[in-house]
C-alpha atoms as a PDB file:
ATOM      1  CA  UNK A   1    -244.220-121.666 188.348  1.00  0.00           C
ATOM      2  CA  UNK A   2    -246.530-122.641 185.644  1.00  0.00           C
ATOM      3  CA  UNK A   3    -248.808-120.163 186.177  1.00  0.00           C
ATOM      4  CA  UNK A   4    -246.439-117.439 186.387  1.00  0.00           C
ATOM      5  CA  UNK A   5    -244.262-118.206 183.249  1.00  0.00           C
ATOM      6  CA  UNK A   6    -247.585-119.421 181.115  1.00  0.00           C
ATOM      7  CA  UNK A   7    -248.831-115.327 180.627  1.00  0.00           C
ATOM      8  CA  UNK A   8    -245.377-113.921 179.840  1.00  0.00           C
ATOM      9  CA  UNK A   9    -245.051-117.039 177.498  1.00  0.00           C
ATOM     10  CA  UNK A  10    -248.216-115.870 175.729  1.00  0.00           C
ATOM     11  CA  UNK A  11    -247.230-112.123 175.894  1.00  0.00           C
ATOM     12  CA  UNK A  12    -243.704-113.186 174.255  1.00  0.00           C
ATOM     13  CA  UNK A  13    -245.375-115.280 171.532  1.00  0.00           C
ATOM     14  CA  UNK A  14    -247.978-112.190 170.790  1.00  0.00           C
ATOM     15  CA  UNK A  15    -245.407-109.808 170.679  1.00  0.00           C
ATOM     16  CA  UNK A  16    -243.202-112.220 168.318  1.00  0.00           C
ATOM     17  CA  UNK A  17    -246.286-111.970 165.874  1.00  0.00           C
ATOM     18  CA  UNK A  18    -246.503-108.020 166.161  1.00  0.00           C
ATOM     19  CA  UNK A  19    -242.903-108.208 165.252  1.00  0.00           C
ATOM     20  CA  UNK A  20    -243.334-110.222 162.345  1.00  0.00           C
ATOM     21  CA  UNK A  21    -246.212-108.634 161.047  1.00  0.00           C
ATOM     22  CA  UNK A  22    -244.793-105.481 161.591  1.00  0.00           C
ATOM     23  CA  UNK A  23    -241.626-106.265 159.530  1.00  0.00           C
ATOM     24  CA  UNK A  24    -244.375-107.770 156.735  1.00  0.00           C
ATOM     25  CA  UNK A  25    -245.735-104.343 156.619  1.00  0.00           C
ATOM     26  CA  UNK A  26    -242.146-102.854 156.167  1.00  0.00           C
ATOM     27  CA  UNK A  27    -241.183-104.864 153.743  1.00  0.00           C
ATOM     28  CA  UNK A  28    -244.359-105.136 151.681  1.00  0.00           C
ATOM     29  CA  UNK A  29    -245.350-101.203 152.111  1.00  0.00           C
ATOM     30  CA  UNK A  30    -241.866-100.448 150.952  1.00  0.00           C
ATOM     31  CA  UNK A  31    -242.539-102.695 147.244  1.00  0.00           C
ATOM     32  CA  UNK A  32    -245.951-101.168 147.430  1.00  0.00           C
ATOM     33  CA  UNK A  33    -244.418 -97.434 147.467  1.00  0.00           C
ATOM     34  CA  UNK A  34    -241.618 -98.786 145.286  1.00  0.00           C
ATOM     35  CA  UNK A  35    -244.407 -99.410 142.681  1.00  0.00           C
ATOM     36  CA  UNK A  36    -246.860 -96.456 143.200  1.00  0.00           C
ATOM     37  CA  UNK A  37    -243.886 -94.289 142.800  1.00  0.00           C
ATOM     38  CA  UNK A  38    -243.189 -96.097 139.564  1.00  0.00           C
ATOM     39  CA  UNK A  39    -246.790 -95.575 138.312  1.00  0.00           C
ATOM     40  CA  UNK A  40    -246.564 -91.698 139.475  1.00  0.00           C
ATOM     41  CA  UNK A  41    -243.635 -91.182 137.522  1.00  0.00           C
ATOM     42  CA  UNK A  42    -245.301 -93.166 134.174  1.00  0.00           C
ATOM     43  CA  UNK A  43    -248.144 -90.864 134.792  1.00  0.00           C
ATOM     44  CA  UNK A  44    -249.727 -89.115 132.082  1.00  0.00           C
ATOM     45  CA  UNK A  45    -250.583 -86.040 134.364  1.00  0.00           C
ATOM     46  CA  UNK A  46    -247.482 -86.599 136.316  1.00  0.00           C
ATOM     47  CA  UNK A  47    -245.576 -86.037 133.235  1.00  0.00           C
ATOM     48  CA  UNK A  48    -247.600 -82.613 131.938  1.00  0.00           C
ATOM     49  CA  UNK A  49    -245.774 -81.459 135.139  1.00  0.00           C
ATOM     50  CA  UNK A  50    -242.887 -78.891 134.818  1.00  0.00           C
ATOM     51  CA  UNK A  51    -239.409 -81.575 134.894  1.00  0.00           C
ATOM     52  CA  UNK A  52    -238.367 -79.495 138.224  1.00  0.00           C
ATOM     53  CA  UNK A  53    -241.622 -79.713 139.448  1.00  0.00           C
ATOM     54  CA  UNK A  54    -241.701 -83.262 138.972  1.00  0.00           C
ATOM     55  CA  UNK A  55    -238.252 -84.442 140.827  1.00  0.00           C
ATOM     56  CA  UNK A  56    -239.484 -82.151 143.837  1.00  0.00           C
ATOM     57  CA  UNK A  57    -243.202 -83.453 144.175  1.00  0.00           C
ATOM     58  CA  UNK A  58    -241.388 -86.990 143.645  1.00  0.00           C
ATOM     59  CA  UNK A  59    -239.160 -86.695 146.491  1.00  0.00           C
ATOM     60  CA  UNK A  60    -242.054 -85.575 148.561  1.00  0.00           C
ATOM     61  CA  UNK A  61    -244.333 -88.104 148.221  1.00  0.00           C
ATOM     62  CA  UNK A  62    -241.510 -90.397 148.672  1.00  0.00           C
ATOM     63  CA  UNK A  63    -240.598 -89.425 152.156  1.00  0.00           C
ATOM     64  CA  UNK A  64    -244.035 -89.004 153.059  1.00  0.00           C
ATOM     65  CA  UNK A  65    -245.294 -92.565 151.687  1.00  0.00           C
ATOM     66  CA  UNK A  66    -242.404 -94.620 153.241  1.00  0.00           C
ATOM     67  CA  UNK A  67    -242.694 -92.598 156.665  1.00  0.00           C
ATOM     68  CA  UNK A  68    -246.538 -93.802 157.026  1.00  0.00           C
ATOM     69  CA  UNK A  69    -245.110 -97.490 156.207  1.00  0.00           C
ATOM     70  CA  UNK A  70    -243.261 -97.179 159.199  1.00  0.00           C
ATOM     71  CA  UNK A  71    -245.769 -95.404 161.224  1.00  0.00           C
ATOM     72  CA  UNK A  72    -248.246 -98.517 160.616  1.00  0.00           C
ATOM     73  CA  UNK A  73    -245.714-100.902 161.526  1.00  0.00           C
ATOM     74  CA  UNK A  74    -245.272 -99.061 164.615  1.00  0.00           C
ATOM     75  CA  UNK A  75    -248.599 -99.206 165.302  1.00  0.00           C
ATOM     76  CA  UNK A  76    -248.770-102.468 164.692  1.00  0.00           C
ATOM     77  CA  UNK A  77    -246.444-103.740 166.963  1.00  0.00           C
ATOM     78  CA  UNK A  78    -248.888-101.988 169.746  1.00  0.00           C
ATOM     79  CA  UNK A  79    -247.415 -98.542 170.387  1.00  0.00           C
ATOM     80  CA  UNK A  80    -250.583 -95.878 170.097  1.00  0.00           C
ATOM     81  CA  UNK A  81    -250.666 -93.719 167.528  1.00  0.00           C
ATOM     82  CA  UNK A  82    -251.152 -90.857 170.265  1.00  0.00           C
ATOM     83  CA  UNK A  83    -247.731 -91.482 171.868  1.00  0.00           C
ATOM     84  CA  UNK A  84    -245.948 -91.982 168.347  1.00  0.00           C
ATOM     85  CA  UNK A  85    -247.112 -88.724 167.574  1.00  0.00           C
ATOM     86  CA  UNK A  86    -246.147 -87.003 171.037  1.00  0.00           C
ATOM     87  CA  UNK A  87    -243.145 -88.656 170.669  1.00  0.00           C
ATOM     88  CA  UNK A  88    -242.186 -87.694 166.977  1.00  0.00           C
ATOM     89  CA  UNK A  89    -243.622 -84.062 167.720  1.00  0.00           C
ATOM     90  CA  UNK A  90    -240.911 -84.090 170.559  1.00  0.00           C
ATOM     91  CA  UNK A  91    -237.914 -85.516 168.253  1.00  0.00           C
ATOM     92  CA  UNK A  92    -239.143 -83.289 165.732  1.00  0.00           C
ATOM     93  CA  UNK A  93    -238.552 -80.098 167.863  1.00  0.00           C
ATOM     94  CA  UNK A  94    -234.964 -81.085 169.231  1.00  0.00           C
ATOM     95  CA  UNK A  95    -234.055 -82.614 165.453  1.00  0.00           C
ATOM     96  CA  UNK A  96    -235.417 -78.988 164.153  1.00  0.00           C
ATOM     97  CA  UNK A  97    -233.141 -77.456 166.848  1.00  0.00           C
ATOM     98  CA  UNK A  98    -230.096 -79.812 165.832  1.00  0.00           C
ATOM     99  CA  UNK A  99    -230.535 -79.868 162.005  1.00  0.00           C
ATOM    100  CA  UNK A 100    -231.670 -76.201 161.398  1.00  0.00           C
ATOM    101  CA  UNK A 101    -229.562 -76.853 157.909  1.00  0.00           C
ATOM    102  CA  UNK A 102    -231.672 -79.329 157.143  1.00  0.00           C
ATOM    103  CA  UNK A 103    -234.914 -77.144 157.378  1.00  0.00           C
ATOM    104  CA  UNK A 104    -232.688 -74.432 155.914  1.00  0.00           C
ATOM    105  CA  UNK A 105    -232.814 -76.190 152.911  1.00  0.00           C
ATOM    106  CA  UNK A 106    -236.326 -77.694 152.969  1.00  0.00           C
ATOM    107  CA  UNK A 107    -237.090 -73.955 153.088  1.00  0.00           C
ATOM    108  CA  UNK A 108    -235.058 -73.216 149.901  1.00  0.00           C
ATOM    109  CA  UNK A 109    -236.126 -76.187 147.911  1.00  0.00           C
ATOM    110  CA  UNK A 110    -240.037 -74.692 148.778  1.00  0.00           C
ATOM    111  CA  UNK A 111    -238.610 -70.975 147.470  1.00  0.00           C
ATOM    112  CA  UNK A 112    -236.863 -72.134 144.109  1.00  0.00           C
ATOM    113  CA  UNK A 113    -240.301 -74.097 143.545  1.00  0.00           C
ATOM    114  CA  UNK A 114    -242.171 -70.740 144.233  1.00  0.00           C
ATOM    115  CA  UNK A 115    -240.166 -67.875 142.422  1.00  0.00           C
ATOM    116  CA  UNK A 116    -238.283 -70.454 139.642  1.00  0.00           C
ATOM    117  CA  UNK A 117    -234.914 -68.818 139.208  1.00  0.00           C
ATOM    118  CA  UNK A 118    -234.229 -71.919 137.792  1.00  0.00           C
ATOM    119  CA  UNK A 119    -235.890 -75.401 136.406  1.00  0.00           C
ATOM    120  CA  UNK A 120    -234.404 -78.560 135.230  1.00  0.00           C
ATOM    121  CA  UNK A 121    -232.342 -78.205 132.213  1.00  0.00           C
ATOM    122  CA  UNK A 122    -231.110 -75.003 132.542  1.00  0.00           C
ATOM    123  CA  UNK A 123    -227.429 -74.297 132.831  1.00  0.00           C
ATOM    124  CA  UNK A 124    -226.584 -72.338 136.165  1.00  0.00           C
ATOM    125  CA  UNK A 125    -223.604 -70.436 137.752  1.00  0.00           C
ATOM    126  CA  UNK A 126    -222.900 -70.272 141.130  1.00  0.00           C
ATOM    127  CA  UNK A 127    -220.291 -68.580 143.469  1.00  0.00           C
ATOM    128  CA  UNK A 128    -218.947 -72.211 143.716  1.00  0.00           C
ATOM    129  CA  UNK A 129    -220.198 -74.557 140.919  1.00  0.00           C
ATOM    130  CA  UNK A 130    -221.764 -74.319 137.464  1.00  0.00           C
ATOM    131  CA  UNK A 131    -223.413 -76.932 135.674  1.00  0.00           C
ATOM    132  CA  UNK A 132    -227.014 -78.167 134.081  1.00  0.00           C
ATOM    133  CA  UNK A 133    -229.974 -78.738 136.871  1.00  0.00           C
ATOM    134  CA  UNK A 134    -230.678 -82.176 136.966  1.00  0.00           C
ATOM    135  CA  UNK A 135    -232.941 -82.517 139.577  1.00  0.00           C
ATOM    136  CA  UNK A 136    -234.825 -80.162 142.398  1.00  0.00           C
ATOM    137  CA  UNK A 137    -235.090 -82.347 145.151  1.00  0.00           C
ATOM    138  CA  UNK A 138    -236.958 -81.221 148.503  1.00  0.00           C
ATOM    139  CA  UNK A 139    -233.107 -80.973 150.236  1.00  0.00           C
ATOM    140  CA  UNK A 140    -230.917 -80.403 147.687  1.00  0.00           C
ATOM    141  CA  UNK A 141    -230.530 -79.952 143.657  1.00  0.00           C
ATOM    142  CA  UNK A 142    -228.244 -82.226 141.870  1.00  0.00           C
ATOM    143  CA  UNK A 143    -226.027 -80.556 138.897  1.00  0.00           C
ATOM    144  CA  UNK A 144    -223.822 -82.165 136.133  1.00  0.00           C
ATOM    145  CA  UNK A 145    -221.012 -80.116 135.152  1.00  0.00           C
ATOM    146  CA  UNK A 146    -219.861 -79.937 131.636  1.00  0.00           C
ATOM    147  CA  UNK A 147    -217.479 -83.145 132.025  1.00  0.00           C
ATOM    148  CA  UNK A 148    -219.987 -85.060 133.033  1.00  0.00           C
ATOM    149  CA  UNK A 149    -219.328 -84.614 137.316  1.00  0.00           C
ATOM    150  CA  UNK A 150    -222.078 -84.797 139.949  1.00  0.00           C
ATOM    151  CA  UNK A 151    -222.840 -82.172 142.437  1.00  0.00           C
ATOM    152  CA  UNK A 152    -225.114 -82.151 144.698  1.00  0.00           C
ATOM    153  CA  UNK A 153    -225.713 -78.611 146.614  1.00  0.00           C
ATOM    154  CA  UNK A 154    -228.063 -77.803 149.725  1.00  0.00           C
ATOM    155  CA  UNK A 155    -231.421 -75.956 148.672  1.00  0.00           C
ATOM    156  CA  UNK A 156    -230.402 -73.565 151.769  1.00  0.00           C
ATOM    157  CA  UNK A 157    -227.127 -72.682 150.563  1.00  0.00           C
ATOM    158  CA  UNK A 158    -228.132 -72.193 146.971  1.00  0.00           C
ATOM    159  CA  UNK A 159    -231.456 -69.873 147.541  1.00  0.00           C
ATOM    160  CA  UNK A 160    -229.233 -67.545 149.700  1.00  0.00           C
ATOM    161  CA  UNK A 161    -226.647 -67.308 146.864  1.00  0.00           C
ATOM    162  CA  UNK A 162    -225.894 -65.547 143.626  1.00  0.00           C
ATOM    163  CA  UNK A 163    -227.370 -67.776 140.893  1.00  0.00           C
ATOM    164  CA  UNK A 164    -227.069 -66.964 137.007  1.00  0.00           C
ATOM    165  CA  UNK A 165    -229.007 -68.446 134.779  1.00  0.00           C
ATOM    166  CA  UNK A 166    -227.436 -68.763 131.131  1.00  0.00           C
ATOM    167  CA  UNK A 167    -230.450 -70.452 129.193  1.00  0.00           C
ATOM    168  CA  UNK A 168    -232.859 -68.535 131.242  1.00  0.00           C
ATOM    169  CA  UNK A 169    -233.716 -66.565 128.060  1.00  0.00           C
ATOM    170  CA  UNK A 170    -234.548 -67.881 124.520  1.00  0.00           C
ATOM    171  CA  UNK A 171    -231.235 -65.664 122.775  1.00  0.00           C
ATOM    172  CA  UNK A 172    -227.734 -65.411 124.130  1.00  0.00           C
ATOM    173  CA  UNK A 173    -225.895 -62.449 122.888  1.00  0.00           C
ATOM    174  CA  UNK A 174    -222.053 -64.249 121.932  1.00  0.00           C
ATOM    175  CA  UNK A 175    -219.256 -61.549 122.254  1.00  0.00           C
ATOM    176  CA  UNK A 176    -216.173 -62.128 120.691  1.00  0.00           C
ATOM    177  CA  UNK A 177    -213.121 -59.681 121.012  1.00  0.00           C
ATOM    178  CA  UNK A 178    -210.715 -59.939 117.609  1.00  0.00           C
ATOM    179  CA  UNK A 179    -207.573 -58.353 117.893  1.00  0.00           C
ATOM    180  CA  UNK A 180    -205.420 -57.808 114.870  1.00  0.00           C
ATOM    181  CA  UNK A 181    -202.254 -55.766 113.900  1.00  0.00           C
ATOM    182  CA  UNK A 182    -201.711 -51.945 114.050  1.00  0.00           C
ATOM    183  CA  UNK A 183    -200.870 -52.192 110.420  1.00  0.00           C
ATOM    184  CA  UNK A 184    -204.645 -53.519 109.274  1.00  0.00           C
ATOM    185  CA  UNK A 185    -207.071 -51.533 107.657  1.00  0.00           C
ATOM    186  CA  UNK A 186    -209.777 -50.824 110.140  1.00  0.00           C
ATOM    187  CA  UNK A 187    -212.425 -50.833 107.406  1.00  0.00           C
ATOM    188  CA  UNK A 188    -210.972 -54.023 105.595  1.00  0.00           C
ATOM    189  CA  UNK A 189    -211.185 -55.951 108.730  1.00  0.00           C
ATOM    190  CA  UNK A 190    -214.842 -54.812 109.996  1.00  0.00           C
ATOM    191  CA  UNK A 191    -215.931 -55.805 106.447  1.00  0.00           C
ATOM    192  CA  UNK A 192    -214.645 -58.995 106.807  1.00  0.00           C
ATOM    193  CA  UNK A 193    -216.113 -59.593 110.435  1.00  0.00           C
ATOM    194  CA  UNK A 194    -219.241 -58.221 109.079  1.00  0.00           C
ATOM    195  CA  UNK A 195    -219.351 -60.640 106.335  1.00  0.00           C
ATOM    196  CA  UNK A 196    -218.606 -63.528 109.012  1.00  0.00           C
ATOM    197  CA  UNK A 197    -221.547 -62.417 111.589  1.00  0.00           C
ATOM    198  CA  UNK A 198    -224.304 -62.304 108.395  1.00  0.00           C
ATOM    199  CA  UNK A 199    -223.016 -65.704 106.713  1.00  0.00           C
ATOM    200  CA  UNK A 200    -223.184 -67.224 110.221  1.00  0.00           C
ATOM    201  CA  UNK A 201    -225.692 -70.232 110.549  1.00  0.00           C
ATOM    202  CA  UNK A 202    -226.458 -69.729 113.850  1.00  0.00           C
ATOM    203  CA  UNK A 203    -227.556 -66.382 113.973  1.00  0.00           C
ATOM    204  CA  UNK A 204    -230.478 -65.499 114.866  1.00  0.00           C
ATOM    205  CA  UNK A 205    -231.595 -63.409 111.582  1.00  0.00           C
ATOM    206  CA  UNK A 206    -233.872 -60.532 113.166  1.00  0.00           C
ATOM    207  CA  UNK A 207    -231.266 -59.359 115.764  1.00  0.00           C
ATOM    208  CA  UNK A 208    -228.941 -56.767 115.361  1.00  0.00           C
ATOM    209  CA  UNK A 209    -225.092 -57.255 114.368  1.00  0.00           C
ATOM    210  CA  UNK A 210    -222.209 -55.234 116.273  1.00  0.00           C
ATOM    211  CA  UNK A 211    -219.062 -54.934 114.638  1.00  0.00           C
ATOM    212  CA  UNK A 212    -216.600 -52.129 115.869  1.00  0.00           C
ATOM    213  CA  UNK A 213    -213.328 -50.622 116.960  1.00  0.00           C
ATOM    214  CA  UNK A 214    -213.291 -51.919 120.898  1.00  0.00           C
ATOM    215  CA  UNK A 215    -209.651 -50.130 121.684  1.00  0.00           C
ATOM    216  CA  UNK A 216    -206.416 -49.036 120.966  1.00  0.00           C
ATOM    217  CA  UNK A 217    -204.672 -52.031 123.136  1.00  0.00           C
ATOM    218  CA  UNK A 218    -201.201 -52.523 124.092  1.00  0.00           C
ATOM    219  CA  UNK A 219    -199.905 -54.175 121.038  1.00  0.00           C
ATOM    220  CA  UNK A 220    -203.163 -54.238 118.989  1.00  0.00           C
ATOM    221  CA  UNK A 221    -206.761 -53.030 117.781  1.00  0.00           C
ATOM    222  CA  UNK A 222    -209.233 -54.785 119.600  1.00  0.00           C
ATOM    223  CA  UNK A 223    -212.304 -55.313 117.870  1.00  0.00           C
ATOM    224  CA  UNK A 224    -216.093 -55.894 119.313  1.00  0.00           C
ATOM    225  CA  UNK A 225    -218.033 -58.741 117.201  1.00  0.00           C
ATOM    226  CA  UNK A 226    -221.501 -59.701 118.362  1.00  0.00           C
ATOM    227  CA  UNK A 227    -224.209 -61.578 117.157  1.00  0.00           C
ATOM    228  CA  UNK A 228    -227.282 -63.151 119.176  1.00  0.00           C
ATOM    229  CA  UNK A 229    -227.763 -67.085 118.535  1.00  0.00           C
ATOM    230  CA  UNK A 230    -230.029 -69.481 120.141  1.00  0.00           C
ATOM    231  CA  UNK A 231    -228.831 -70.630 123.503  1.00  0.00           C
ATOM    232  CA  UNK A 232    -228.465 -74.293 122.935  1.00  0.00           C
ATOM    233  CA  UNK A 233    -226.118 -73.428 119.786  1.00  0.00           C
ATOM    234  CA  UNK A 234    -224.409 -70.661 121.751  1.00  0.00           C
ATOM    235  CA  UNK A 235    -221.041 -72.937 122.415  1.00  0.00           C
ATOM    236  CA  UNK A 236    -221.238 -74.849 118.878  1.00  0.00           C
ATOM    237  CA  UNK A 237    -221.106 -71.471 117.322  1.00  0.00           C
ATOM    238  CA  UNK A 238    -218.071 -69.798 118.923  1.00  0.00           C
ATOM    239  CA  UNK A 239    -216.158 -72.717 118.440  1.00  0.00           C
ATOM    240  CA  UNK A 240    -217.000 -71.965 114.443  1.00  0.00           C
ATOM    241  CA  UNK A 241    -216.959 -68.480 114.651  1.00  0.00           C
ATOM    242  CA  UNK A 242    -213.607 -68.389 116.511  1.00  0.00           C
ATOM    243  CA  UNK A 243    -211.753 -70.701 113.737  1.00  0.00           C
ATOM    244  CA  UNK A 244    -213.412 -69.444 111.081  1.00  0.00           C
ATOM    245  CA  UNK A 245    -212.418 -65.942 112.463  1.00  0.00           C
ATOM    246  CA  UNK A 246    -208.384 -66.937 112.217  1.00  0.00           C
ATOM    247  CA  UNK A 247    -209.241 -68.212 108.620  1.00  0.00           C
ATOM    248  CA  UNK A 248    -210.795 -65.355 107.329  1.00  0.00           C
ATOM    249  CA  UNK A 249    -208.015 -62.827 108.898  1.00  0.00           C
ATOM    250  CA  UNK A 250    -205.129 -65.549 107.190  1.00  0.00           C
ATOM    251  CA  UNK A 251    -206.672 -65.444 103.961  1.00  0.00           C
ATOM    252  CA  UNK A 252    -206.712 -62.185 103.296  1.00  0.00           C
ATOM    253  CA  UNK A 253    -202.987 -60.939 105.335  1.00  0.00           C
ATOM    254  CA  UNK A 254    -204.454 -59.646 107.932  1.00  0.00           C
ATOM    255  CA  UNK A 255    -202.383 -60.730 111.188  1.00  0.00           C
ATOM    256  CA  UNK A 256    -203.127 -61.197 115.017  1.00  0.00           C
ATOM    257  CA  UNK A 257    -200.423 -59.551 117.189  1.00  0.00           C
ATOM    258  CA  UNK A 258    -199.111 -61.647 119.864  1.00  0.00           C
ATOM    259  CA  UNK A 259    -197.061 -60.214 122.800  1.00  0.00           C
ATOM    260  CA  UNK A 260    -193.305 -60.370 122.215  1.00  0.00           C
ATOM    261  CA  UNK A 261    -190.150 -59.606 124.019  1.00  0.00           C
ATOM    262  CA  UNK A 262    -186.570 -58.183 122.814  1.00  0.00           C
ATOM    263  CA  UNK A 263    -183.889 -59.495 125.107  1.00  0.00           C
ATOM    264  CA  UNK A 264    -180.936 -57.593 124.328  1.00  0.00           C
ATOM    265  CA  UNK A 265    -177.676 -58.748 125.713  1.00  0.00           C
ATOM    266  CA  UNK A 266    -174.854 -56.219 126.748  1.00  0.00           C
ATOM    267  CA  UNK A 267    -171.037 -56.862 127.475  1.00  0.00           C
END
């Protein structure tokens, strides 16, 4: 009985040490990644990078380092490298054919790399969402909408789709329709726009002002007032222009029409 028990005793207490080195190497390898990541992301070339650039060669190398972690542990523990491999070729194949989103957007997280319709930082639209790009991840990009929400879309689902790009370009062209009364002067009140749009802080100086008769609307004269300001002052300065708009028009009796209704009453 001795002899039979005394080589599976051995085996057990062998294996028990595989185990316990191989949990070692998780734990340990995972600190070790933990800090080389940390050292990546302090680094001075690492930094030079493009910010989208950055989060999506992050998230690479951070999938990649922890997986080899647990490939040596594996190993360790006395499976051969040849069969992990066969084996993880053949999960990989029936996981591609089960997860095809998940390549999907692997796929579109390599094409917004490639062609750049959009990097961190830049405020996008979508057909669902809009928000600033926060990150470009290898599965997914993670936006932050104006009131501060999270949203995380697949890279699949977001190369296939419309995407505009507001601060794509240096200028934004701010459009602002001013409707006054029938009554008004059309050349007292596109002198007074006019005046607005060149005393405007945020304009950008050697672009060209638009200030003109739009239509003859329903219950007013609609009036086209454009000016091109930089994009990051874009919202700062219709908020100003729009008030200061009103102001002007008050001061000088000059009215905005709103729509009214006549109920009369009959016996």
């Amino acid at each position: 009985m001795k002899e039979v028990l005394e080589p599976i005793i051995n085996e057990l207490a062998n294996f028990s040490v595989k185990i316990v080195i191989a949990v070692l190497i998780i734990v340990i390898g995972l600190r070790v990644v933990k800090f080389v990541m940390k050292k990546i992301k302090k680094g001075k070339g690492f930094n030079k990078l493009e910010k989208s650039t950055q989060t999506f060669i992050y998230s690479i190398l951070n999938i990649l380092l922890k997986g080899l972690v647990f490939l040596t542990a594996i190993t360790e523990v006395g499976i051969p490298m040849t069969s992990v491999i066969a084996v993880l070729g053949s999960a990989g194949l029936a996981l591609g054919l089960a997860l095809q989103g998940g390549l999907s957007n692997i796929a579109g997280g390599v094409m917004i790399m490639l062609f750049k319709p959009f990097k961190v930082g830049d405020f996008i639209d979508t057909n669902s969402y809009s928000g600033t790009v926060k990150e470009i991840n290898i599965f997914n990009t993670v936006l932050t909408t104006y009131d501060n929400k999270k949203i995380i879309m697949p890279n699949g689902d977001l190369s296939n789709s419309v995407v505009v790009n507001s601060t794509a370009m240096k200028n934004r062209l701010l459009d602002i329709t001013v409707s006054v009364d029938y009554k008004s002067s059309i050349e007292d009140v596109k002198n007074i726009l006019l005046k607005i749009a060149k005393d405007c802080k945020y304009r950008v100086k050697d672009e060209d002002i638009l200030v003109a008769l739009k239509e003859h609307g329903s219950s007013s004269l609609n009036f086209t007032f454009r000016i091109w300001v930089l994009k990051e002052d874009y919202w700062t300065a219709k908020f100003e222009l729009l008030e200061m708009i009103k102001n002007t028009l008050d001061e000088n009796g000059i009215s905005i029409p709103y729509p009214k209704l006549d109920v009369n009453i009959t016996k």
